[in-house]
C-alpha atoms as a PDB file:
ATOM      1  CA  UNK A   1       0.000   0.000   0.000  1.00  0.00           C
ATOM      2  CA  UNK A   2       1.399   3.261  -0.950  1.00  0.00           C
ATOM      3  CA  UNK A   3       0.243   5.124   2.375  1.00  0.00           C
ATOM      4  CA  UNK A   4       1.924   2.385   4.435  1.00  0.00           C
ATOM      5  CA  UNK A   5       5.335   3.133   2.632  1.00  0.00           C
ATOM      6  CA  UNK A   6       4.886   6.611   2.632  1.00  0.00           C
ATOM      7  CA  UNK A   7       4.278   6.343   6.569  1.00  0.00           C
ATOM      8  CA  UNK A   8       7.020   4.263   6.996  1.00  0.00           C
ATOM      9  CA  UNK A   9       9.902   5.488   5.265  1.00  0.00           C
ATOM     10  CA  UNK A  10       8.752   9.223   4.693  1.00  0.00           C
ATOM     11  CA  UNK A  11      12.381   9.958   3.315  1.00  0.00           C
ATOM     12  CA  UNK A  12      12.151   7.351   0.583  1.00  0.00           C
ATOM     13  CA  UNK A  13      11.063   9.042  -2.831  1.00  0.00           C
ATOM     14  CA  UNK A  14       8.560   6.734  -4.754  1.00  0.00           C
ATOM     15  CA  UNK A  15       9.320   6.308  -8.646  1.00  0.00           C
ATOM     16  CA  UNK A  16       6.345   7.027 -11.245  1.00  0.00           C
ATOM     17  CA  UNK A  17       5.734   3.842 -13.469  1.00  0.00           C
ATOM     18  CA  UNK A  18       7.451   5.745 -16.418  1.00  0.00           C
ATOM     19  CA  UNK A  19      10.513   6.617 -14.436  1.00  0.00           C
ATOM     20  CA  UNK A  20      10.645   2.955 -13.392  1.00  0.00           C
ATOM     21  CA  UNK A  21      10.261   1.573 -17.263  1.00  0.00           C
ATOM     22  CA  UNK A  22      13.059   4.409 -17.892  1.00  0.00           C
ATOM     23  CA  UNK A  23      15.198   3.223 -15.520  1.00  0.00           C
ATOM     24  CA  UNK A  24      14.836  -0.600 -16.085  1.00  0.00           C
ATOM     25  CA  UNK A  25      15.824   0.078 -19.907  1.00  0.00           C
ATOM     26  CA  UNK A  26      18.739   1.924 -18.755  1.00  0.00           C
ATOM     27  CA  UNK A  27      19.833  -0.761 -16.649  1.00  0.00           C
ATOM     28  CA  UNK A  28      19.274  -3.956 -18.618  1.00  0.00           C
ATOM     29  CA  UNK A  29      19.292  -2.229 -22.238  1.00  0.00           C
ATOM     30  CA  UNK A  30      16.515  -3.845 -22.741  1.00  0.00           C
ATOM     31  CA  UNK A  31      13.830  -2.040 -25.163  1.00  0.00           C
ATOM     32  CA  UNK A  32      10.484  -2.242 -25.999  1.00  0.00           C
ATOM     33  CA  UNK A  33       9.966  -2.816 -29.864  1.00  0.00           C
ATOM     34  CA  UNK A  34       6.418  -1.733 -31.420  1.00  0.00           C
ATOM     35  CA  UNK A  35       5.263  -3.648 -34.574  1.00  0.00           C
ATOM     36  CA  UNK A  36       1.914  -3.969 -35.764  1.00  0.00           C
ATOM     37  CA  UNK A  37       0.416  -7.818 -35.224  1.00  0.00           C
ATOM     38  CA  UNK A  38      -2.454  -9.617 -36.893  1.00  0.00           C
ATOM     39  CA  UNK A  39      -5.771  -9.112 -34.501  1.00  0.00           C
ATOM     40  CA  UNK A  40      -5.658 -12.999 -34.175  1.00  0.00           C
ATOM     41  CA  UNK A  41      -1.823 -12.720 -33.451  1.00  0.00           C
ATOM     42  CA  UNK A  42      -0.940 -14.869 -36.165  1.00  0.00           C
ATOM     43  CA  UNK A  43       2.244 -13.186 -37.511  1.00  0.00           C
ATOM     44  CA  UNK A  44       3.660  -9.438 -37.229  1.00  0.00           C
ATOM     45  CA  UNK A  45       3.545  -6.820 -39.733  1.00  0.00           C
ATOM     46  CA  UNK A  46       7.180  -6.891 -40.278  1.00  0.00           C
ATOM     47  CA  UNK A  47      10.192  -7.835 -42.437  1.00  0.00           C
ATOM     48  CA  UNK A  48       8.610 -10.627 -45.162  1.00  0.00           C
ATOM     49  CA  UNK A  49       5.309  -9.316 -43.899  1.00  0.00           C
ATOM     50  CA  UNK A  50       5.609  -5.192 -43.793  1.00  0.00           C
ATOM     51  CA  UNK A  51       3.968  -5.401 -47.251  1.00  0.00           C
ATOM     52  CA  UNK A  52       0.881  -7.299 -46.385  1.00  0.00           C
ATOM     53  CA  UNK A  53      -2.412  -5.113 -45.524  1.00  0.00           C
ATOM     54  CA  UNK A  54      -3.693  -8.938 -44.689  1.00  0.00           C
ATOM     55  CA  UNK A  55      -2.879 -11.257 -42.158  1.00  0.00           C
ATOM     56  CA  UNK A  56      -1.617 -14.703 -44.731  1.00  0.00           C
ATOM     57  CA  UNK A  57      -3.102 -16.944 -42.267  1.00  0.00           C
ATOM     58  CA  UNK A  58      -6.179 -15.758 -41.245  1.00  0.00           C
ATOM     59  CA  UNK A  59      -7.158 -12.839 -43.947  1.00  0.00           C
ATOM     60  CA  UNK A  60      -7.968 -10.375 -41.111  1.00  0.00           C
ATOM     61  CA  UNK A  61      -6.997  -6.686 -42.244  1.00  0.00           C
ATOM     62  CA  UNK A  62      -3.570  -5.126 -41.243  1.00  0.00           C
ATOM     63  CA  UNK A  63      -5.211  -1.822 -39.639  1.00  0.00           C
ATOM     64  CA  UNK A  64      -8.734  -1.595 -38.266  1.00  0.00           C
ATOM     65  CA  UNK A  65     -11.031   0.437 -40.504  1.00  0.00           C
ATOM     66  CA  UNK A  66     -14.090   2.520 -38.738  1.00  0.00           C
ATOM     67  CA  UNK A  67     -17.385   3.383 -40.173  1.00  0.00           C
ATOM     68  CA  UNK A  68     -15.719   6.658 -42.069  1.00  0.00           C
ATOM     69  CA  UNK A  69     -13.571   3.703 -43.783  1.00  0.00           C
ATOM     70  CA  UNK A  70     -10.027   5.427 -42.140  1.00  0.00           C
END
C-alpha cells in the first residue's frame, strides 16, 4: 500500500511507473519494440510481412477500418 510506505519510510522518494520503465531500460538495455500484429496474433507486420495489408493466415486486415472507412 502506498500510504503504508509513505508512513514508513517518509524519506524514501517513490518512482512514477514511467521513471521505473526508464530506468529498467537503462539498466538492462533492454527495449520495448512496437510492430503492428495480426488481430488474431498470427504473424507481425514486419520484415517478409511489412507489405501485407492482410494477415496470410487468417485474412484479417492489417489496420482496423471505422465506419468513415479510415
Amino acid at each position: 500500500d502506498w500510504d503504508a510506505i509513505a508512513r514508513h519510510s517518509p524519506d524514501v522518494q517513490m518512482l512514477l511507473l514511467e521513471q521505473v520503465k526508464h530506468r529498467v531500460q537503462e539498466i538492462s538495455g533492454i527495449h520495448p519494440v512496437y510492430d503492428n500484429m495480426c488481430l488474431d496474433s498470427c504473424i507481425a507486420f514486419t520484415g517478409l510481412f511489412a507489405h501485407l495489408t492482410q494477415c496470410p493466415t487468417c485474412g484479417k486486415n492489417c489496420y482496423l477500418e471505422d465506419e468513415k472507412g479510415k
